[in-house]
Protein backbone atom coordinates (compact mmCIF):
# COMPACT_ATOMS: atom_id res chain seq x y z
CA UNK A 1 0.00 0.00 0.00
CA UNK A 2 2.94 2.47 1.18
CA UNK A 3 4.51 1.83 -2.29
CA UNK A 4 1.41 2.49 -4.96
CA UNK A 5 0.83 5.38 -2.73
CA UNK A 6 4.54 6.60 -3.18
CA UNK A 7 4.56 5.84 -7.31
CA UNK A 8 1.53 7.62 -7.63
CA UNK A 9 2.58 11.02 -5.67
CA UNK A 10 6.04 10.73 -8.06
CA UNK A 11 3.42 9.89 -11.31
CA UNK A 12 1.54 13.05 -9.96
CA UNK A 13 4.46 14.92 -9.43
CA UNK A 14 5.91 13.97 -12.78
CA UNK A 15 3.12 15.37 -14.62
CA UNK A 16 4.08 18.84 -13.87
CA UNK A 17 7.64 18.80 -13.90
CA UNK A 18 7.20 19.40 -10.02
CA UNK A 19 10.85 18.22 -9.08
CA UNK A 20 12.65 20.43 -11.72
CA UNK A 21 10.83 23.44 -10.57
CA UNK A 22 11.76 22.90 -6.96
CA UNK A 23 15.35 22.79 -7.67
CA UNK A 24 15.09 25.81 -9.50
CA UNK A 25 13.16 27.99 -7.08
CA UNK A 26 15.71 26.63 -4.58
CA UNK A 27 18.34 28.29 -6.60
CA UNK A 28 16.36 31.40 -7.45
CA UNK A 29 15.89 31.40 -3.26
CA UNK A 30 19.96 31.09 -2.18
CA UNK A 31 20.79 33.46 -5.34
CA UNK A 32 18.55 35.74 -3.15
CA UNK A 33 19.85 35.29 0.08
CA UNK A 34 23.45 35.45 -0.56
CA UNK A 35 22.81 39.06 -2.40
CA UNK A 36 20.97 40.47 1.08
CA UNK A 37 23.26 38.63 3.38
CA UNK A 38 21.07 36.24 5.00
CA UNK A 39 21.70 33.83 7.36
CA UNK A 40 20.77 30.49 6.83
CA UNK A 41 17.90 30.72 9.39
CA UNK A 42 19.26 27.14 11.29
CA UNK A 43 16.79 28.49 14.18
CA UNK A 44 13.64 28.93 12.11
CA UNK A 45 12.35 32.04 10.26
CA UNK A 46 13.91 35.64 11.25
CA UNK A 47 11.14 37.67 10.54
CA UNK A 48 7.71 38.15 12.09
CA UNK A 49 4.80 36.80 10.89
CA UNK A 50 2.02 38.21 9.02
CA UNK A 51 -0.46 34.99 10.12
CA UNK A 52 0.62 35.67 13.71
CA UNK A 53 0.12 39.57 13.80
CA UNK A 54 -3.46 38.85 12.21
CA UNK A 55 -3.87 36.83 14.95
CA UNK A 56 -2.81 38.93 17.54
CA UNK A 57 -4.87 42.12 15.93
CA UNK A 58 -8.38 39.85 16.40
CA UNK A 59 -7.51 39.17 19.68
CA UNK A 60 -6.66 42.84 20.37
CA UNK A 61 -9.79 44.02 19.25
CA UNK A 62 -11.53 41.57 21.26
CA UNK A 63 -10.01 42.79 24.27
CA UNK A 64 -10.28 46.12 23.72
CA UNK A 65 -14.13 46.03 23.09
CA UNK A 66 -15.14 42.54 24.41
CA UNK A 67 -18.56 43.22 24.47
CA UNK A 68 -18.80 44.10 20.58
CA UNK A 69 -15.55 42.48 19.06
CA UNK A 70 -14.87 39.43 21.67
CA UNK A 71 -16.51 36.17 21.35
CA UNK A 72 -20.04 36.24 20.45
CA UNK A 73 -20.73 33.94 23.68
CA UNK A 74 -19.08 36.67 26.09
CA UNK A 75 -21.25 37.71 28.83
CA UNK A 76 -20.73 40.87 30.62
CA UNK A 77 -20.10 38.99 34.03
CA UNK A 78 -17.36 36.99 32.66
CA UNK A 79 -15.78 40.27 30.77
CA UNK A 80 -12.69 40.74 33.12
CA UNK A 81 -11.92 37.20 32.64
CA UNK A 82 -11.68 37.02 28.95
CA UNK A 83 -10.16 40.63 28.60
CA UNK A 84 -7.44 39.12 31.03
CA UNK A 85 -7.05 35.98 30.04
CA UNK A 86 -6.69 37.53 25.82
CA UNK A 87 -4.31 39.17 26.71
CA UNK A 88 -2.00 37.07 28.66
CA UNK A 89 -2.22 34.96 25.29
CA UNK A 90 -1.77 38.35 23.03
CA UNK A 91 1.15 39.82 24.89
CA UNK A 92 3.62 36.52 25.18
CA UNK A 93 2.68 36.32 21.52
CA UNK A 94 3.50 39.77 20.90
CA UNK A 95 6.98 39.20 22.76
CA UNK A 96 7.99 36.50 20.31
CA UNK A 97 6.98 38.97 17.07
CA UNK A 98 9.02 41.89 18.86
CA UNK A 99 12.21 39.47 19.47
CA UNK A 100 11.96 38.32 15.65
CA UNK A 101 12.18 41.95 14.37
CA UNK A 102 14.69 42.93 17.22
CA UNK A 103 16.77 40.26 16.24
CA UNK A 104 16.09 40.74 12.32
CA UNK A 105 17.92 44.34 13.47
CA UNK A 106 20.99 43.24 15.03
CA UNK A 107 22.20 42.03 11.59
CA UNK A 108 22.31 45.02 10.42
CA UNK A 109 23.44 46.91 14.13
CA UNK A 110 25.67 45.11 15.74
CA UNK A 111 24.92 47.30 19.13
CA UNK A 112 21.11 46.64 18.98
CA UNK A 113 22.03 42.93 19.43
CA UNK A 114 22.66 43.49 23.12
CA UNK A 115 19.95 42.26 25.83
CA UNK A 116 17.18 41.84 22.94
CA UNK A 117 14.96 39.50 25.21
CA UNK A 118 15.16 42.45 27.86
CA UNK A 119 14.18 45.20 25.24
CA UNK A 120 11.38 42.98 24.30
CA UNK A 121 10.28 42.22 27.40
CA UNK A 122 10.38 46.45 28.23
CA UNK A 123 8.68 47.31 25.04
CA UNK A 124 5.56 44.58 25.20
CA UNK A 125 5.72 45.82 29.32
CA UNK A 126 5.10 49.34 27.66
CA UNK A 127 2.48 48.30 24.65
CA UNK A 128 -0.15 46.92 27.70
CA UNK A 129 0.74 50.28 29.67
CA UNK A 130 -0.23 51.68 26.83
CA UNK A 131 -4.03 49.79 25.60
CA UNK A 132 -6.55 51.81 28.16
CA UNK A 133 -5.27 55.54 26.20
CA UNK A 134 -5.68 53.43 23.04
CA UNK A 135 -9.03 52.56 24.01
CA UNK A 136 -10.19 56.11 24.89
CA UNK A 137 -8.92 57.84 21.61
CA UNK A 138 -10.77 54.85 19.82
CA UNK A 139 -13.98 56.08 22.04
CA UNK A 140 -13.11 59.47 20.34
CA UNK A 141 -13.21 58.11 17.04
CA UNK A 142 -16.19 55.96 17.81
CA UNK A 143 -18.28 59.44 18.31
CA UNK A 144 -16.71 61.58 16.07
CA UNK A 145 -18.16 59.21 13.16
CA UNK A 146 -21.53 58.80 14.88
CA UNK A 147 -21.88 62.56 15.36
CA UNK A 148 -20.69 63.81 11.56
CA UNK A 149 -22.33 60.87 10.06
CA UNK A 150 -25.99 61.24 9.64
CA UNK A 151 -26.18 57.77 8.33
CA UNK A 152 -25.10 56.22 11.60
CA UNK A 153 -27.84 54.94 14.00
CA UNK A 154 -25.54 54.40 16.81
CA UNK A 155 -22.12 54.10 17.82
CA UNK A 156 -22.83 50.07 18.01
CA UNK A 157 -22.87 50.82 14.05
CA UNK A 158 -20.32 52.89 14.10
CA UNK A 159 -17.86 50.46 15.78
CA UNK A 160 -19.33 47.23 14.29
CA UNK A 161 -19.68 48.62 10.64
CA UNK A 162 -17.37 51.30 9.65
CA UNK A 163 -13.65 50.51 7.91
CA UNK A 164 -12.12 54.37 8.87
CA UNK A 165 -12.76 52.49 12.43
CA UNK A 166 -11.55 49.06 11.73
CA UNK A 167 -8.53 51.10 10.04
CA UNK A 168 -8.10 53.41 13.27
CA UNK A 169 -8.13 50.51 15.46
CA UNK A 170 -5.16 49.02 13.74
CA UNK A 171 -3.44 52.57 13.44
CA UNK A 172 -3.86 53.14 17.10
CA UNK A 173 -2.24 50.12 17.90
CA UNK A 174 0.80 50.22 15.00
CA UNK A 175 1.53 53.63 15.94
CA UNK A 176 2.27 52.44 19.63
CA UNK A 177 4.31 49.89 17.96
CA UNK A 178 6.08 52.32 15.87
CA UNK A 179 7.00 55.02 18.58
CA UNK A 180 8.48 51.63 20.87
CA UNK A 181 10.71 51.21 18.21
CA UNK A 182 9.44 48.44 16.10
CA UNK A 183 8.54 49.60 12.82
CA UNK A 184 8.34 46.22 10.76
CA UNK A 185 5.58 45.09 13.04
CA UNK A 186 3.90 48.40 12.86
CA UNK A 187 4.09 48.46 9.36
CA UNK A 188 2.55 44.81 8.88
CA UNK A 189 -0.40 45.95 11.10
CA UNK A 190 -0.95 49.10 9.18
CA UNK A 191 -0.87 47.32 5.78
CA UNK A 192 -3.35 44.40 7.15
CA UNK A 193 -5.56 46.93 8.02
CA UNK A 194 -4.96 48.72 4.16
CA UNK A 195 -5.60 45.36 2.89
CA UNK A 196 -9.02 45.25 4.60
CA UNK A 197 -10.08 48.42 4.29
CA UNK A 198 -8.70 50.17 1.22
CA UNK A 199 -7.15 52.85 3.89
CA UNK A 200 -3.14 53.25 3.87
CA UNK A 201 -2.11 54.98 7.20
CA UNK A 202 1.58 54.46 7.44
CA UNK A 203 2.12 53.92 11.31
CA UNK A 204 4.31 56.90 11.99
CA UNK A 205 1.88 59.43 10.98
CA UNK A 206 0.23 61.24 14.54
CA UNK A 207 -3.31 61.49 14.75
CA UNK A 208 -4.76 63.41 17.31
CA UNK A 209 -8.41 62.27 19.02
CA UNK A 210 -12.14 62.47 17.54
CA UNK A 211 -10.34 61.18 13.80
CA UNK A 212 -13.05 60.19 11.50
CA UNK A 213 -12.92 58.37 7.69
CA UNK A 214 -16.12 58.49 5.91
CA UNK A 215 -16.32 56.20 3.87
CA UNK A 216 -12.47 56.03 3.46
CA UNK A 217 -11.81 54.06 0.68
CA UNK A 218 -7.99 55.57 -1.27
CA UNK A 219 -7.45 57.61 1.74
CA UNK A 220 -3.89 57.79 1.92
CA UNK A 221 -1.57 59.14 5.11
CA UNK A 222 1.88 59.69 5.21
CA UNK A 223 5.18 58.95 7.78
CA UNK A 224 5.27 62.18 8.69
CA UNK A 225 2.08 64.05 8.63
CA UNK A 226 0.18 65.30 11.50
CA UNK A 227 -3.58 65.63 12.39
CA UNK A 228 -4.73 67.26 15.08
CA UNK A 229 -7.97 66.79 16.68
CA UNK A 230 -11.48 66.47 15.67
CA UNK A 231 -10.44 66.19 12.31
CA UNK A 232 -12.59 64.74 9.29
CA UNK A 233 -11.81 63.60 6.17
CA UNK A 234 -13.78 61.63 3.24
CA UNK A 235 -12.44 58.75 0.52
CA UNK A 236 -9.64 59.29 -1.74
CA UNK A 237 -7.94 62.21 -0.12
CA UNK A 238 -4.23 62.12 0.32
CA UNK A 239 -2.22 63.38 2.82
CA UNK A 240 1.25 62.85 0.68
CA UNK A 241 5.11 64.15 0.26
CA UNK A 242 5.46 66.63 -2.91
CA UNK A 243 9.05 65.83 -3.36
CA UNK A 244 11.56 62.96 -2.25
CA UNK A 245 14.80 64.89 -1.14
CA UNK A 246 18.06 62.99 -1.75
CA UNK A 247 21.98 62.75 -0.71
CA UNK A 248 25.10 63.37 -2.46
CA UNK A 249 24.93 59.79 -4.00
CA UNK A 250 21.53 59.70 -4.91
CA UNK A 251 20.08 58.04 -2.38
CA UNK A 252 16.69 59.03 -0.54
CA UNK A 253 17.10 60.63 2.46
CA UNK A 254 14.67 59.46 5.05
CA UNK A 255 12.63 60.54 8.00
CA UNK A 256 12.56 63.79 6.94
CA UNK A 257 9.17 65.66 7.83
CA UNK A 258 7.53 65.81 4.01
CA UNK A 259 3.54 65.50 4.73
CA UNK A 260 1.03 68.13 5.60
CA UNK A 261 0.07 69.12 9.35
CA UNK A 262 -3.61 69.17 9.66
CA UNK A 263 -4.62 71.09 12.53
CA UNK A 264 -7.86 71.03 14.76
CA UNK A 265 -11.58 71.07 13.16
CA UNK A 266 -10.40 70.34 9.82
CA UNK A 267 -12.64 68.85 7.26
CA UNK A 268 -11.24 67.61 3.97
CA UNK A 269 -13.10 66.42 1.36
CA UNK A 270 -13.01 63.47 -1.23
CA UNK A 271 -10.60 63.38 -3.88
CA UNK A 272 -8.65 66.32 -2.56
CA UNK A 273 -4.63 65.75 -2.31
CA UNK A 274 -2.65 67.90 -0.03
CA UNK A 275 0.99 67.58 -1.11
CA UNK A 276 4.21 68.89 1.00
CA UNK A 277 4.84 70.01 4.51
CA UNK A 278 2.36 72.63 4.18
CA UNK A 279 -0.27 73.67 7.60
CA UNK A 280 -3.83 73.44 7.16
CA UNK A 281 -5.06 76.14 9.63
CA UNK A 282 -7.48 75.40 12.27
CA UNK A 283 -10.88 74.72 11.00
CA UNK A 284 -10.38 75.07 7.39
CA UNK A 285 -12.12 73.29 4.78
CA UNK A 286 -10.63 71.90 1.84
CA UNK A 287 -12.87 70.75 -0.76
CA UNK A 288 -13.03 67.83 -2.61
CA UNK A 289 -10.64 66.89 -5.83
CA UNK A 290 -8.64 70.10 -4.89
CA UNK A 291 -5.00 69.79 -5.11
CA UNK A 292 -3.19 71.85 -1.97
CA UNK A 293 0.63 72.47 -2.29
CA UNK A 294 1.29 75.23 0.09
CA UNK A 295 -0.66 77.03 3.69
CA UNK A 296 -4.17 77.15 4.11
CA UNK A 297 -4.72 79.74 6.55
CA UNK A 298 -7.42 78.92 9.76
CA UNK A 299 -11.15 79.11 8.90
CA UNK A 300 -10.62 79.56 4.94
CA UNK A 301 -12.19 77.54 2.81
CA UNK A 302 -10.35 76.20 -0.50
CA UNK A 303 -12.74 75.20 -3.27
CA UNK A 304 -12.02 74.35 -6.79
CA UNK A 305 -13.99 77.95 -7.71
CA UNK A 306 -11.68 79.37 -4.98
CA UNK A 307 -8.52 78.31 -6.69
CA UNK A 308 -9.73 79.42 -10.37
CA UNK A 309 -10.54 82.74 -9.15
CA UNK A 310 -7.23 82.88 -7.18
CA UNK A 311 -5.12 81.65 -10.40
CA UNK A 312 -6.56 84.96 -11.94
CA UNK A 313 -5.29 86.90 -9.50
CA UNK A 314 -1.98 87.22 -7.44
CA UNK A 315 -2.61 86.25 -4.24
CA UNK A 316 -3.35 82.51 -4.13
CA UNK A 317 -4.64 79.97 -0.78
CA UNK A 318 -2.63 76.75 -2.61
């Protein structure tokens, strides 16, 4: 029996040329690895995993809101229980994601290989320190959309329904990530989020409380940029860099501040692109498929009309 089963995997096999393609994806693979400098991985992988951040998110959000995103058995007497128990679980499987990318680092800085297990341990220690502020700015968001939305019945809904929350939740969390000093893991929450909800919020940009996405779908954030608070904006705007500054060989130059500060009250509307470090002033509105490349002073109000009437005279809002 052991042997028909083994001919007929290699007649299987066979069929598609499975073997030859093997070897050569094995050589494609090491060609790889010796050009970045890998390391043979004799311990398992080196990098964190995308299945195991997924994993840890949906737990997260359980924990956080237990009574809307835990376990659809969860009764409200039992609620400390699960939101402590989640987390034990979440939190020792967050340690092993934040050694992998600590570790991942030392190759490339010898100096951050020193006491990695302790600088995990200090940075997961600080992440939990860190959940009950990420759970009131997600209250924040949570109203913000139920009050500017007329749509909304309640903030049940809201939380249950919307992706600019589903998209906040994971941006809340990846920018703690990010300003502990893990930035791969950060980044693989923010883009698991982007693949959910069509919303790209790189982890580093700040967002201050009451955010809210309508709708959301193309809205796109930058590193760098800053929001302030009680700040709306709709689908498709970006929040982008106008140029990429480089060195004296070429090479991009990184970390620089490049995207727009939004400040309090702001509303921006779909389609518009705001380009540069440029300062949107205190409760100005920007209208939608407007194109912004320099101040918009507080209270204004830059339309598409706005901007043809300024191009015919001198002084210009963009």
């Amino acid at each position: 029996m052991g042997q028909a089963l083994q001919q007929t995997k290699e007649i299987r096999a066979s069929l598609f040329g499975i073997e030859q393609v093997v070897s050569e994806l094995a050589v494609v693979r090491h060609a790889w690895r010796r050009r970045q400098q890998r390391s043979a991985e004799p311990g398992g992988r080196e990098l964190p995993s995308r299945d195991a951040l997924a994993k840890i998110l949906n737990d997260l959000r359980g924990a956080l809101f237990p009574m809307r995103l835990g376990p659809p058995e969860l009764r409200q007497e039992s609620e400390d229980f699960y939101v402590g128990h989640t987390l034990d679980t979440v939190l020792h499987s967050l340690l092993s994601q934040v050694r992998l990318e600590l570790s991942y680092a030392s190759r490339y800085h010898e100096e951050e290989g020193l006491h990695i297990d302790d600088r995990a341990l200090t940075i997961v220690r600080e992440f939990s320190r860190a959940l009950p502020g990420i759970r009131s700015m997600l209250d924040s968001d949570v109203i913000s959309a139920y009050q500017g939305d007329p749509a909304a019945r309640t903030v049940d809904e809201v939380l249950l329904c919307y992706p600019g929350i589903l998209a906040m939740i994971h941006h809340r969390i990846a920018h703690q990530l990010y300003q502990l000093g893990v930035p791969l893991l950060a980044r693989i929450v923010a883009e698991i989020a982007h693949g959910q909800t069509g919303i790209d919020i790189h982890p580093g940009a700040s967002i201050g409380a009451g955010f809210f996405i309508d709708h959301g779908t193309g809205v796109v954030i930058g590193e760098t940029a800053v929001i302030g608070q009680r700040v709306r904006i709709y689908q498709a705007v970006t929040l982008g860099a106008k140029r990429f500054p480089s060195d004296d060989d070429g090479k991009l130059q990184k970390g620089l501040p490049r995207h727009p500060i939004v400040e309090d009250d702001v509303v921006i509307y779909a389609g518009a692109t705001v380009l540069g470090r440029v300062t949107i002033g205190r409760g100005a509105i920007v209208g939608g498929n407007v194109w912004v490349t320099s101040d918009v002073a507080a209270g204004s109000h830059v339309s598409q009309a706005s901007l043809r009437h300024e191009q015919q005279n001198p002084v210009s809002l963009v």
